[in-house]
Structure formats: structure tokens, C-alpha cells
PDB file of N, CA and C in Angstrom:
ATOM      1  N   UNK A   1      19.245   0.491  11.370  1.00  0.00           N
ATOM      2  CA  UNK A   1      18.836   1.495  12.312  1.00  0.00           C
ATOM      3  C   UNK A   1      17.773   2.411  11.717  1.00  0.00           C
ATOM      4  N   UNK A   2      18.074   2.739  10.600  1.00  0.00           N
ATOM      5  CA  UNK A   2      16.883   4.073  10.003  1.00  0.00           C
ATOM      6  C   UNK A   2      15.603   2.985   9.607  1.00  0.00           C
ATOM      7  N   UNK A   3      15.358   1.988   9.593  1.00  0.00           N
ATOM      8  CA  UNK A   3      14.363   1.060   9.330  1.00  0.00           C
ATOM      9  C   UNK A   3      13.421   0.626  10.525  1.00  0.00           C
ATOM     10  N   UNK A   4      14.132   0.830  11.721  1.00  0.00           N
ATOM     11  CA  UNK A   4      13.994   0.077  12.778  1.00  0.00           C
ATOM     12  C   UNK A   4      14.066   1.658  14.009  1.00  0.00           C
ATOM     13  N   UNK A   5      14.253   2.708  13.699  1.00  0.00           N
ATOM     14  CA  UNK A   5      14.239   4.202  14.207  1.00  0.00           C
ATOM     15  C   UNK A   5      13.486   4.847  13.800  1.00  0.00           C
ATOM     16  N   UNK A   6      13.842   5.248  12.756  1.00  0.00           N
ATOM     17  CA  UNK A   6      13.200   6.753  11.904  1.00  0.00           C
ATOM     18  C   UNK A   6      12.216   6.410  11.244  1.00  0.00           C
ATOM     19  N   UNK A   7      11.683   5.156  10.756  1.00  0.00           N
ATOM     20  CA  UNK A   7      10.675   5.102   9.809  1.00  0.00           C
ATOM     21  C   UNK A   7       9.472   5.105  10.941  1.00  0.00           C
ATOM     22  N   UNK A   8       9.653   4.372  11.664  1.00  0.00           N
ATOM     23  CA  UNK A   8       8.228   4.306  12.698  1.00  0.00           C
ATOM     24  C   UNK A   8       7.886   5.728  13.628  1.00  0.00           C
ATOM     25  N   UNK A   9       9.226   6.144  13.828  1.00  0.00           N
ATOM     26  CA  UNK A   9       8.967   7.925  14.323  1.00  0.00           C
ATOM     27  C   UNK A   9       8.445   8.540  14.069  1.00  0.00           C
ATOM     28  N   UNK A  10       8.684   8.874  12.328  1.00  0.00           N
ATOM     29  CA  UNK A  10       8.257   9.291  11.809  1.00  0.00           C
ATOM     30  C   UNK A  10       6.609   9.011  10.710  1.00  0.00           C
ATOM     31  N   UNK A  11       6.255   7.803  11.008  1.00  0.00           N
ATOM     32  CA  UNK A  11       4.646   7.511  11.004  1.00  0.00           C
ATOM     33  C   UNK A  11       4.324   7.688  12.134  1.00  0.00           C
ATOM     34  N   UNK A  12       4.616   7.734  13.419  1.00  0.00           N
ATOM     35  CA  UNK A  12       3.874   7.917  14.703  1.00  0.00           C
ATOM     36  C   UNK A  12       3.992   9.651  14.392  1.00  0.00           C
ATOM     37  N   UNK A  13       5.043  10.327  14.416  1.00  0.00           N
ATOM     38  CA  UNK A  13       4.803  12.018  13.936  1.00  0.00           C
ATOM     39  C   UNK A  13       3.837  12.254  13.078  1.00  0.00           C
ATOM     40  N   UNK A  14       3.552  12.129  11.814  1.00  0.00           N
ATOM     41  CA  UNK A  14       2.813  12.454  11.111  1.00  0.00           C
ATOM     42  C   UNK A  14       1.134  11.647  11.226  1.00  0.00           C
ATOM     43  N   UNK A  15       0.957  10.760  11.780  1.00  0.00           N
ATOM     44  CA  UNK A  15      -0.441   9.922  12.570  1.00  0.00           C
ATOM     45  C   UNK A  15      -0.541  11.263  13.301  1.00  0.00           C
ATOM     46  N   UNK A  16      -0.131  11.778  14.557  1.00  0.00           N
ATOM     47  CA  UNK A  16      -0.246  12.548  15.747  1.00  0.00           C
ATOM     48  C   UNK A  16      -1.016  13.747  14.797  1.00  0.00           C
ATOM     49  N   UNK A  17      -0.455  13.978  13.519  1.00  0.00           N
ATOM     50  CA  UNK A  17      -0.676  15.294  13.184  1.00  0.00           C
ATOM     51  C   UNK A  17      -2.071  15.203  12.058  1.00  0.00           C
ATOM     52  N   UNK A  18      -2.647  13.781  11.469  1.00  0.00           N
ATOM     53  CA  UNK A  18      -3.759  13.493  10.488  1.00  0.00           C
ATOM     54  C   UNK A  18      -4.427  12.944  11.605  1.00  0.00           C
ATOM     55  N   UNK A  19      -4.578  12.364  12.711  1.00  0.00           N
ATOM     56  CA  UNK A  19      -5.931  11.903  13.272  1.00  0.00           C
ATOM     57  C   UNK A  19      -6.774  12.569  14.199  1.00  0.00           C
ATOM     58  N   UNK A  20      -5.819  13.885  14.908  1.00  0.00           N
ATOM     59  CA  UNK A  20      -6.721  14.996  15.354  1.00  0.00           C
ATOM     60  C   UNK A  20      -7.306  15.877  14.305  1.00  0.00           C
ATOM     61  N   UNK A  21      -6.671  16.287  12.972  1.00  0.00           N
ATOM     62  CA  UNK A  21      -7.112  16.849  11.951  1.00  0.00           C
ATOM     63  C   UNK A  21      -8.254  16.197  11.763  1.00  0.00           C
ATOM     64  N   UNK A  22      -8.375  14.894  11.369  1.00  0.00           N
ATOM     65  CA  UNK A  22      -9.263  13.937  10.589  1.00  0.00           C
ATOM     66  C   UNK A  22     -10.549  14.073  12.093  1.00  0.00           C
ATOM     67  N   UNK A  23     -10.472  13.863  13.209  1.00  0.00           N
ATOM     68  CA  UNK A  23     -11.659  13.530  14.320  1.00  0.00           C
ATOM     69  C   UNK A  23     -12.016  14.660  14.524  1.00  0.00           C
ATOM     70  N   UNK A  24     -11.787  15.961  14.270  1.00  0.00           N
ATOM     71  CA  UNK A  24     -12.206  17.904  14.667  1.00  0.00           C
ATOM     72  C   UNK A  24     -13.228  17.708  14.127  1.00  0.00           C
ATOM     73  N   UNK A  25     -13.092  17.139  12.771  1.00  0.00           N
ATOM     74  CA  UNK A  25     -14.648  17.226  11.998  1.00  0.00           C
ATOM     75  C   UNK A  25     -16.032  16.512  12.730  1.00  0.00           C
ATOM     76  N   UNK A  26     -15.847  15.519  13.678  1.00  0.00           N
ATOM     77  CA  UNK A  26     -16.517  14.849  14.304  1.00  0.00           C
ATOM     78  C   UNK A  26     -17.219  15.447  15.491  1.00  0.00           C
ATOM     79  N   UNK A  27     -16.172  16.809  16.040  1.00  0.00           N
ATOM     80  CA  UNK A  27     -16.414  17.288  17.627  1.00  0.00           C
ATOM     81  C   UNK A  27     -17.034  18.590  17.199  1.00  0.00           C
ATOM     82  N   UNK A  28     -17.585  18.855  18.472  1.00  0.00           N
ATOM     83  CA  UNK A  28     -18.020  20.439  18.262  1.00  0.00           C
ATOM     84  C   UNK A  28     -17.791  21.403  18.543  1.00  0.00           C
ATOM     85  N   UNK A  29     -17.386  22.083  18.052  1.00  0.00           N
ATOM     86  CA  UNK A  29     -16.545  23.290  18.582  1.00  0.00           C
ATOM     87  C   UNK A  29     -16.891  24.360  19.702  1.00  0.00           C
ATOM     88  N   UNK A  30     -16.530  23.958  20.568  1.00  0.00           N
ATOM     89  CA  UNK A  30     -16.720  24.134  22.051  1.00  0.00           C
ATOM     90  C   UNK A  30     -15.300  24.055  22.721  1.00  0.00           C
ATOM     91  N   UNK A  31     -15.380  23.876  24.136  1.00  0.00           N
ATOM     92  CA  UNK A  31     -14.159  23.682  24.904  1.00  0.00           C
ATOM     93  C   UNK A  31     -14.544  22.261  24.979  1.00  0.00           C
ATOM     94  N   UNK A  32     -15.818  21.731  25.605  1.00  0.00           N
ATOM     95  CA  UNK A  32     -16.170  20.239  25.861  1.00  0.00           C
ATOM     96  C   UNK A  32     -15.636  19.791  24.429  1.00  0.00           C
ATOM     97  N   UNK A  33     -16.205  20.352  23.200  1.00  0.00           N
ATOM     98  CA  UNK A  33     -15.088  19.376  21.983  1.00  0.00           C
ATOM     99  C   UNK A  33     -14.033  19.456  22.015  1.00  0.00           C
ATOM    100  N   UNK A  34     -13.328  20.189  22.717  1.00  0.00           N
ATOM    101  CA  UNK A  34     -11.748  20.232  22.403  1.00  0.00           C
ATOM    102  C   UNK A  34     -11.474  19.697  23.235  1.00  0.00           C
ATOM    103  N   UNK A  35     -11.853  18.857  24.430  1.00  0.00           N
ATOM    104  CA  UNK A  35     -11.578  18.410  25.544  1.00  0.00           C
ATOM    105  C   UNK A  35     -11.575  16.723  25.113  1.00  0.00           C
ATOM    106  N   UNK A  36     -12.919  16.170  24.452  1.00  0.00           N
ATOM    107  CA  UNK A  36     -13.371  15.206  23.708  1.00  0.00           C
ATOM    108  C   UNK A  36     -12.178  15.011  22.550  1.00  0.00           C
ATOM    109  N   UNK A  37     -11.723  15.880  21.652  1.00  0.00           N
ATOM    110  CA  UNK A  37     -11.318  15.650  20.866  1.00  0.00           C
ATOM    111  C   UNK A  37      -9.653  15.297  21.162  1.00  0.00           C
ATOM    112  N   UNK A  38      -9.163  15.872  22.272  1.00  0.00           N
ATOM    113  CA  UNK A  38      -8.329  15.438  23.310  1.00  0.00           C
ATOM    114  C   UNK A  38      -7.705  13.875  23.385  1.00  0.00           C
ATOM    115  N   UNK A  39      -9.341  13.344  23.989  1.00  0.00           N
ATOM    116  CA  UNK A  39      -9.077  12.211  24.576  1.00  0.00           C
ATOM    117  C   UNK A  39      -9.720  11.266  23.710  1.00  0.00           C
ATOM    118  N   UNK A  40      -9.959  11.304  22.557  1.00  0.00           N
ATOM    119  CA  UNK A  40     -10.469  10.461  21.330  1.00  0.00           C
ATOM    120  C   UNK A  40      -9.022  10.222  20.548  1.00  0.00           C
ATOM    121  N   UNK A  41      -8.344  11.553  20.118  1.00  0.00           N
ATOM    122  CA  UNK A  41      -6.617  11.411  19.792  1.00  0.00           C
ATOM    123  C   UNK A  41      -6.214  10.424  20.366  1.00  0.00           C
ATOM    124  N   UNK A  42      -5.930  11.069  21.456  1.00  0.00           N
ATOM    125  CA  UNK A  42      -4.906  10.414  22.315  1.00  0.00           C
ATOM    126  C   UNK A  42      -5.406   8.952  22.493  1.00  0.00           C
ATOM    127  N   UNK A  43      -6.554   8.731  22.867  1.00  0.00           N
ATOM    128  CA  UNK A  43      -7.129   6.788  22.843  1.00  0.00           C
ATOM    129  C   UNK A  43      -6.931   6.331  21.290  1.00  0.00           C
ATOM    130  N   UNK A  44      -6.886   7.254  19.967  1.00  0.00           N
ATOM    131  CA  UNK A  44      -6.791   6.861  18.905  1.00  0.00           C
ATOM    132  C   UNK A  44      -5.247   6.473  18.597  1.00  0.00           C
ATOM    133  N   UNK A  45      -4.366   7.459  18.839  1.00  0.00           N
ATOM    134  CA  UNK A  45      -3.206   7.288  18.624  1.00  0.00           C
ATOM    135  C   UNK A  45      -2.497   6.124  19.722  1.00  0.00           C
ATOM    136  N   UNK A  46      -2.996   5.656  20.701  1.00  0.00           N
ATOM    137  CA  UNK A  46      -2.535   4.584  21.717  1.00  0.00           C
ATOM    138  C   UNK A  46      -2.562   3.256  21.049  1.00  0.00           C
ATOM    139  N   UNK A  47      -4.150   3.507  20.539  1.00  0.00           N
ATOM    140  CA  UNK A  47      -4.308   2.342  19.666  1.00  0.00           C
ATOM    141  C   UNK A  47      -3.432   2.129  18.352  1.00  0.00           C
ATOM    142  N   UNK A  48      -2.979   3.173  17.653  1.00  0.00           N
ATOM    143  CA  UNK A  48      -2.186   2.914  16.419  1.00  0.00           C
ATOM    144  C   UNK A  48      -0.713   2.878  16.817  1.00  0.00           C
ATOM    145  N   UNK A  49      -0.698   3.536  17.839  1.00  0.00           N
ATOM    146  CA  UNK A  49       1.105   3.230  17.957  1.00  0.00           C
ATOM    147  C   UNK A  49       0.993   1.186  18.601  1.00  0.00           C
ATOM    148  N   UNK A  50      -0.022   0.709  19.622  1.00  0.00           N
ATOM    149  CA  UNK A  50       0.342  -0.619  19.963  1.00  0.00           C
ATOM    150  C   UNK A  50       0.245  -1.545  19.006  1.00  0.00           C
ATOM    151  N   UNK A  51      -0.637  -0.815  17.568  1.00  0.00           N
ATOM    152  CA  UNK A  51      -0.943  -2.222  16.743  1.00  0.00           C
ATOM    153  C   UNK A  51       0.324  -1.734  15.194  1.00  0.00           C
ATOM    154  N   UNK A  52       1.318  -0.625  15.541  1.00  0.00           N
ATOM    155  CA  UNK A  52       2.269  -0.619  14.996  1.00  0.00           C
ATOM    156  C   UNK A  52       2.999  -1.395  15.480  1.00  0.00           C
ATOM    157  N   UNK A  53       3.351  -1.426  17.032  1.00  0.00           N
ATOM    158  CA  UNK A  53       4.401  -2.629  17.324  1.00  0.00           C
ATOM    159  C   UNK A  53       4.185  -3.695  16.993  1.00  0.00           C
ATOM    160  N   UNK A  54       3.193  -3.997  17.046  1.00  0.00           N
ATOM    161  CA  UNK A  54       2.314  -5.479  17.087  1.00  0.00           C
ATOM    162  C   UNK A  54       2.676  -5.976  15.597  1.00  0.00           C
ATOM    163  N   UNK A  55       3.049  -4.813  14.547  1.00  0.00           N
ATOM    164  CA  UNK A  55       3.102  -5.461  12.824  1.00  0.00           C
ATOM    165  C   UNK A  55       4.432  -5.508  13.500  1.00  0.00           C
ATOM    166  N   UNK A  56       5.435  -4.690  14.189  1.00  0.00           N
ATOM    167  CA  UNK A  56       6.780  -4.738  13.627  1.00  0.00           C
ATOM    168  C   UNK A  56       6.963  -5.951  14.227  1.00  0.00           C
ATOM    169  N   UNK A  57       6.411  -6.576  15.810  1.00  0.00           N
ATOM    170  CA  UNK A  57       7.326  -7.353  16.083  1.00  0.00           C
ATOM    171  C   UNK A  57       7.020  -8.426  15.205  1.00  0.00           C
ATOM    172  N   UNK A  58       5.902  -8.691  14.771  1.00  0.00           N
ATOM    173  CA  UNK A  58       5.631  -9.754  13.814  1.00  0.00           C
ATOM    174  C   UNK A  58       6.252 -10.001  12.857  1.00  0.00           C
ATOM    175  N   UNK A  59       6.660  -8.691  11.889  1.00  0.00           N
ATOM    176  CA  UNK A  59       7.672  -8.859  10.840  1.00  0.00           C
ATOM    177  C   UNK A  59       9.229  -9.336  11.631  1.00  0.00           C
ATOM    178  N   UNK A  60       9.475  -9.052  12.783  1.00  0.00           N
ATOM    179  CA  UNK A  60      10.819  -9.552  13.096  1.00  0.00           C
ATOM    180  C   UNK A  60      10.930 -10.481  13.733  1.00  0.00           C
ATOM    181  N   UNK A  61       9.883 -11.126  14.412  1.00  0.00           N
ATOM    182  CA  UNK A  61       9.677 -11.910  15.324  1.00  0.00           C
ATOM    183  C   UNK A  61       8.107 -12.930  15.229  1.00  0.00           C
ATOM    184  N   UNK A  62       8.074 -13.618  14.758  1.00  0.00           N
ATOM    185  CA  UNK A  62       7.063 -13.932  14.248  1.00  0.00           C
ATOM    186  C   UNK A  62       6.497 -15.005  15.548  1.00  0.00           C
ATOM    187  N   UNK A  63       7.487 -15.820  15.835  1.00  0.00           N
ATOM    188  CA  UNK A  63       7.460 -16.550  17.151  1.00  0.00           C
ATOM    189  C   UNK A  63       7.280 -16.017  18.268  1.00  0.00           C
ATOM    190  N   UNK A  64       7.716 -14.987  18.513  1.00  0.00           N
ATOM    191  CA  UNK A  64       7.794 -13.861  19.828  1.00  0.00           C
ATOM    192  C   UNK A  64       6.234 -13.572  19.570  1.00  0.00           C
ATOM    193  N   UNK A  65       5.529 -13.027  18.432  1.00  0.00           N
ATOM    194  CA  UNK A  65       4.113 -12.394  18.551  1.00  0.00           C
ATOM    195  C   UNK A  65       3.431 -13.629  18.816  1.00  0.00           C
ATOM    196  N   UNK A  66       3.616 -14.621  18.203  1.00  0.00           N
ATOM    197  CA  UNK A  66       2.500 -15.367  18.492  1.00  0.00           C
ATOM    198  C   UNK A  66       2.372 -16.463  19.873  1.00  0.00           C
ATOM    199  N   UNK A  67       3.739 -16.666  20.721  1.00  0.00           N
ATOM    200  CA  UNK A  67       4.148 -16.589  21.925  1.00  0.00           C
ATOM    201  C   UNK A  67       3.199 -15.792  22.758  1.00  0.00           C
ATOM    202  N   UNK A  68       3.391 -14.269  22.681  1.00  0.00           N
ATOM    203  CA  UNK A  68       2.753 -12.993  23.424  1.00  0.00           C
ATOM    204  C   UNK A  68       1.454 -12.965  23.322  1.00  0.00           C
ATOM    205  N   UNK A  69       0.870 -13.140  22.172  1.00  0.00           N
ATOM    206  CA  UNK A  69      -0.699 -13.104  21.889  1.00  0.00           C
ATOM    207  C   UNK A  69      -1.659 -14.270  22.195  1.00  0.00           C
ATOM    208  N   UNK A  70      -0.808 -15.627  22.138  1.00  0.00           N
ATOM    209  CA  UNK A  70      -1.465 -16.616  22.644  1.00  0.00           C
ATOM    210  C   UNK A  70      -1.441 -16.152  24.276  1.00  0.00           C
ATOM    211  N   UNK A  71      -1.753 -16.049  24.967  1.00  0.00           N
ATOM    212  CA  UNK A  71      -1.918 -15.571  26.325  1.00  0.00           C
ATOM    213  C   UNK A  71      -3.108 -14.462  26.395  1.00  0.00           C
ATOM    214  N   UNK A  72      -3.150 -13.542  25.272  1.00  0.00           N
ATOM    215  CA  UNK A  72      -3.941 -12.907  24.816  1.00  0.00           C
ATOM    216  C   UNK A  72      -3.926 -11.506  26.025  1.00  0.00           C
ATOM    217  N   UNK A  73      -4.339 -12.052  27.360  1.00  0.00           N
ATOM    218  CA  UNK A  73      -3.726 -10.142  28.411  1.00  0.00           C
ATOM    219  C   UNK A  73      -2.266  -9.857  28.034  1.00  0.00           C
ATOM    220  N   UNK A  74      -1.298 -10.529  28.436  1.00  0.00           N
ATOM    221  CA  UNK A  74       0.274 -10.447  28.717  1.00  0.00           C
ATOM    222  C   UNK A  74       0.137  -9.653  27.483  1.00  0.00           C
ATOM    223  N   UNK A  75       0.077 -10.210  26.016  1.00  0.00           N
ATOM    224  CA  UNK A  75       0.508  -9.474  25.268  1.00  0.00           C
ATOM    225  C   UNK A  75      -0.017  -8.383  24.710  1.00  0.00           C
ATOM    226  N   UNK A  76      -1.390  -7.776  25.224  1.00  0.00           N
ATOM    227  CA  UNK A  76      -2.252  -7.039  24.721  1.00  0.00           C
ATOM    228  C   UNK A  76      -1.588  -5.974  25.446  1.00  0.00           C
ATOM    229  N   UNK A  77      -1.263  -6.214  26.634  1.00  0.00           N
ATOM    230  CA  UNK A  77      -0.782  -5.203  28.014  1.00  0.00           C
ATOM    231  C   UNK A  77       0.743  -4.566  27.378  1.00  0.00           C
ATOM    232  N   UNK A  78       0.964  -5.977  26.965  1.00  0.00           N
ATOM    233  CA  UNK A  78       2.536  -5.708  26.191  1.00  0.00           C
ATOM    234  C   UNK A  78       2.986  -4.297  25.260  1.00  0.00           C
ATOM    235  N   UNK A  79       2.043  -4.413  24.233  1.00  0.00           N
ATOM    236  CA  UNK A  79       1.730  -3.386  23.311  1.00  0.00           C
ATOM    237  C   UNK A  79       1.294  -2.391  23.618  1.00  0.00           C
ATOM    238  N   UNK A  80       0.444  -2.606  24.477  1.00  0.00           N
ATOM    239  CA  UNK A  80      -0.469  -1.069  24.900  1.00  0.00           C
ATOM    240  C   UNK A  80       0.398  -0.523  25.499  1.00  0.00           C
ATOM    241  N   UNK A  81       1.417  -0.821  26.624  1.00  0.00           N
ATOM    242  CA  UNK A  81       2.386  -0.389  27.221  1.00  0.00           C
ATOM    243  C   UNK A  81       3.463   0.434  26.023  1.00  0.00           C
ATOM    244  N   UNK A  82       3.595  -0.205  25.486  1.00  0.00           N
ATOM    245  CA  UNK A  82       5.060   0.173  24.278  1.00  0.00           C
ATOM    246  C   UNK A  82       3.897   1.228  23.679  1.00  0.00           C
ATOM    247  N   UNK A  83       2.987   1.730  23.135  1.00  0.00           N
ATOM    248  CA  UNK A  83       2.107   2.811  22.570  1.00  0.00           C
ATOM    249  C   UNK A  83       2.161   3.668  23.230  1.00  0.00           C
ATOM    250  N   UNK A  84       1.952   3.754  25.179  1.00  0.00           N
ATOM    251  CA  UNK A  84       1.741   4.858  25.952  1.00  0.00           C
ATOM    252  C   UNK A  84       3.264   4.726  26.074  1.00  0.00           C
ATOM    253  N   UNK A  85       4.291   4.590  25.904  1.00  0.00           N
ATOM    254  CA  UNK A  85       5.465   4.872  25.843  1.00  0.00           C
ATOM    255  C   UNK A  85       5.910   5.814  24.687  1.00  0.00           C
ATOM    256  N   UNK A  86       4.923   5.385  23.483  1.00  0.00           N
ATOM    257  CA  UNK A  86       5.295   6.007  22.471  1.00  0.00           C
ATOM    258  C   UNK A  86       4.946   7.395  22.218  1.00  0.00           C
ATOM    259  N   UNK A  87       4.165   7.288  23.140  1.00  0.00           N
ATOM    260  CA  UNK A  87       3.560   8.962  23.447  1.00  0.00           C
ATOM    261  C   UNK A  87       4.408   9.936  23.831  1.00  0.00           C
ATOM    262  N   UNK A  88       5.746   9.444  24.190  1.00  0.00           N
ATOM    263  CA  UNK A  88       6.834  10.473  24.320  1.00  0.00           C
ATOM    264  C   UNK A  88       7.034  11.133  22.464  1.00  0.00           C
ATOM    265  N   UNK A  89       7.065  10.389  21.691  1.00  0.00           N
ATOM    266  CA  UNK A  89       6.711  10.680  20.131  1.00  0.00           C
ATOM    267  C   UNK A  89       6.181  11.661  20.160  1.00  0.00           C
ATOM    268  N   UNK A  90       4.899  10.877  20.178  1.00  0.00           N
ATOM    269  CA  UNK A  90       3.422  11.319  19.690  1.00  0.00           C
ATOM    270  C   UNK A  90       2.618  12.550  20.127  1.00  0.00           C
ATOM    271  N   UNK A  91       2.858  12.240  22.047  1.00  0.00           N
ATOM    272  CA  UNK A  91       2.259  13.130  22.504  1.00  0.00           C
ATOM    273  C   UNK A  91       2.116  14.873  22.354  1.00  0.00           C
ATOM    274  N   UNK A  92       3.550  15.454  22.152  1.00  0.00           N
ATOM    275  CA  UNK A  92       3.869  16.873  22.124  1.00  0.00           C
ATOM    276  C   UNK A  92       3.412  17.166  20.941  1.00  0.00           C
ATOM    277  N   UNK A  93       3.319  16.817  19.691  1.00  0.00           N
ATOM    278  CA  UNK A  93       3.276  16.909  18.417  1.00  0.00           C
ATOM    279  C   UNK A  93       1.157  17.108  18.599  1.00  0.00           C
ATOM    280  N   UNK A  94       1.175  16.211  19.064  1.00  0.00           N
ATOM    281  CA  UNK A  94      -0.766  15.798  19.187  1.00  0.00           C
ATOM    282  C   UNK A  94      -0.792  16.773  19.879  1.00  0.00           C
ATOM    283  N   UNK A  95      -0.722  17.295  20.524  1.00  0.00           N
ATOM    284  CA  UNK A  95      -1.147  18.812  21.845  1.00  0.00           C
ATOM    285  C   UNK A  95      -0.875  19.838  21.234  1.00  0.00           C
ATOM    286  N   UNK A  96       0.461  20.266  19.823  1.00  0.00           N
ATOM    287  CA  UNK A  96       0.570  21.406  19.510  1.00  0.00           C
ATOM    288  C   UNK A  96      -0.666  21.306  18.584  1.00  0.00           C
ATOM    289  N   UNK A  97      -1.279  20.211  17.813  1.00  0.00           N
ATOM    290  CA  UNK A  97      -2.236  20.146  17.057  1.00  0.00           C
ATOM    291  C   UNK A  97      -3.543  20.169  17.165  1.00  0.00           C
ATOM    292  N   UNK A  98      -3.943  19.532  18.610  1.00  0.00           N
ATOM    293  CA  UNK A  98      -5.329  19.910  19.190  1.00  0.00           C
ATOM    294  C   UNK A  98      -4.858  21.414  19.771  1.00  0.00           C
ATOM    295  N   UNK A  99      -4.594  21.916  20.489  1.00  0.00           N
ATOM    296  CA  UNK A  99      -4.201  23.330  20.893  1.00  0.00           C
ATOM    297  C   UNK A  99      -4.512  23.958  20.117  1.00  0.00           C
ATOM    298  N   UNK A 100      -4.118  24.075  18.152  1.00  0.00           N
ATOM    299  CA  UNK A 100      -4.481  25.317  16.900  1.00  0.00           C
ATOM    300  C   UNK A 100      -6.028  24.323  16.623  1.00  0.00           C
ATOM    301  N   UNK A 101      -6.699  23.462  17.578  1.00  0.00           N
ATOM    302  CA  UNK A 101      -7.802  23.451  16.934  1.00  0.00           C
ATOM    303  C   UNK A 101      -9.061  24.602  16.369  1.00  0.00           C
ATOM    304  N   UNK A 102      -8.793  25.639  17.737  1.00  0.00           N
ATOM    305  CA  UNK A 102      -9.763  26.652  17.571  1.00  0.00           C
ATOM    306  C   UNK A 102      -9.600  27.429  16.417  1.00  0.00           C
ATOM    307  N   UNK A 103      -8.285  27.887  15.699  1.00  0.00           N
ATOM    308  CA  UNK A 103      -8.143  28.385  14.549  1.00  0.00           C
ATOM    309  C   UNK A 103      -9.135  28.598  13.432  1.00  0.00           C
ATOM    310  N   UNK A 104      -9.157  26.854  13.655  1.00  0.00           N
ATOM    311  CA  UNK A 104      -9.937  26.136  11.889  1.00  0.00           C
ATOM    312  C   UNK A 104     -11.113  26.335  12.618  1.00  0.00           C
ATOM    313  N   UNK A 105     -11.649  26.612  13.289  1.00  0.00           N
ATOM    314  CA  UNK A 105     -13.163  26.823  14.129  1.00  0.00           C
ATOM    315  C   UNK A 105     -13.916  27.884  12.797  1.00  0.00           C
ATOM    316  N   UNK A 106     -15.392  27.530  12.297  1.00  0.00           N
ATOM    317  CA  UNK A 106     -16.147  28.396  11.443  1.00  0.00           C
ATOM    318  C   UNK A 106     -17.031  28.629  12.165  1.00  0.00           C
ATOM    319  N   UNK A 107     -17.618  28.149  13.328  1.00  0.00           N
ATOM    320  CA  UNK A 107     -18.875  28.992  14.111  1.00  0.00           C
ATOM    321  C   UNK A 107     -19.137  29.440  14.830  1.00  0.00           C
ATOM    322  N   UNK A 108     -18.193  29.166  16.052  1.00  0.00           N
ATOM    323  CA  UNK A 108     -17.496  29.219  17.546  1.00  0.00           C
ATOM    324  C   UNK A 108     -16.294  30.229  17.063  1.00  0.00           C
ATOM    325  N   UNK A 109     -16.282  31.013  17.903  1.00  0.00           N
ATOM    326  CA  UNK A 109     -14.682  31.883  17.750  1.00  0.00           C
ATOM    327  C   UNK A 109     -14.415  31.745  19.469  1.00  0.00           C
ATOM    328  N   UNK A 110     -13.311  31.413  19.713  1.00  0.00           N
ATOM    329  CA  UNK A 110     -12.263  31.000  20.448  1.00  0.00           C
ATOM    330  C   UNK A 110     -12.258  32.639  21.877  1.00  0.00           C
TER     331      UNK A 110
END
């Protein structure tokens, strides 16, 4: 259970909280960047939570992934689905973190 629970929770928690940190540097500090930087997260973190499932089911299921992926939509849809699911995780954690973006702001004050 803690292998197959808590370990992936807790990389989807701490992802939510290094890839809006890591993409701020990219946006501009504005509202349009914080809006951008928003929806770059959130498409970033969709993508890392589906190609997390995508290792686990492989490590447990090796037949099942390559079943799902030979079809190539079914299983792409598969994953992407289980990621925007995972956003029950991810999501609250990513919003308290873009939200203190303006904080770290050096040129723009909020």
C-alpha cells in the first residue's frame, strides 16, 4: 500500500510545488503571466502525472501497457484521464503555489 499510495502522492505533491516554481522564471510578471503560468503548470503537471501512470502500470503490468499503447488513442486517453484525475492531488497544492507567485515578483509589485 505505501508503495502503491503514498509514494506517487507524494511525487505528484512535491512536482505541483517545483514546476510552477521552476516555469515563473519563464513568465512575466503581470496578471497575463500569472494567468500563462497557470495554464503551462497545470498542462505541465497533466503531462507528468499521465506519464507517471504510464511507468507504474508498466512496472506492474507490463502486458496491460503494451496492450493499451498498441492502439495508441485508447491508451493515450487512458492516462491522460488518470492525470486530470490526479489533479484532485495536484491541483490545490499548484493554486496555493501559483497564487504566492506575486510575492517572489522583483519588478512588478502586485
Amino acid at each position: 500500500m505505501f508503495t502503491e499510495l503514498v509514494v506517487p502522492s507524494v511525487f505528484l505533491a512535491l512536482a505541483s510545488i517545483v514546476v510552477p516554481r521552476r516555469l515563473e522564471r519563464l513568465v512575466p510578471e503581470t496578471i497575463g503571466g500569472l494567468v500563462f503560468l497557470t495554464v503551462l503548470s497545470c498542462a505541465a503537471m497533466l503531462l507528468i502525472s499521465a506519464l507517471g501512470f504510464s511507468a507504474l502500470y508498466q512496472v506492474e503490468n507490463p502486458e496491460l501497457t503494451e496492450r493499451l499503447l498498441r492502439d495508441g488513442s485508447t491508451g493515450f486517453w487512458h492516462f491522460l484521464s488518470l492525470g486530470a484525475k490526479a489533479g484532485l492531488i495536484w491541483g490545490p497544492i499548484l493554486a496555493l503555489v501559483v497564487s504566492t507567485a506575486p510575492r517572489r515578483w522583483t519588478t512588478n509589485t502586485w
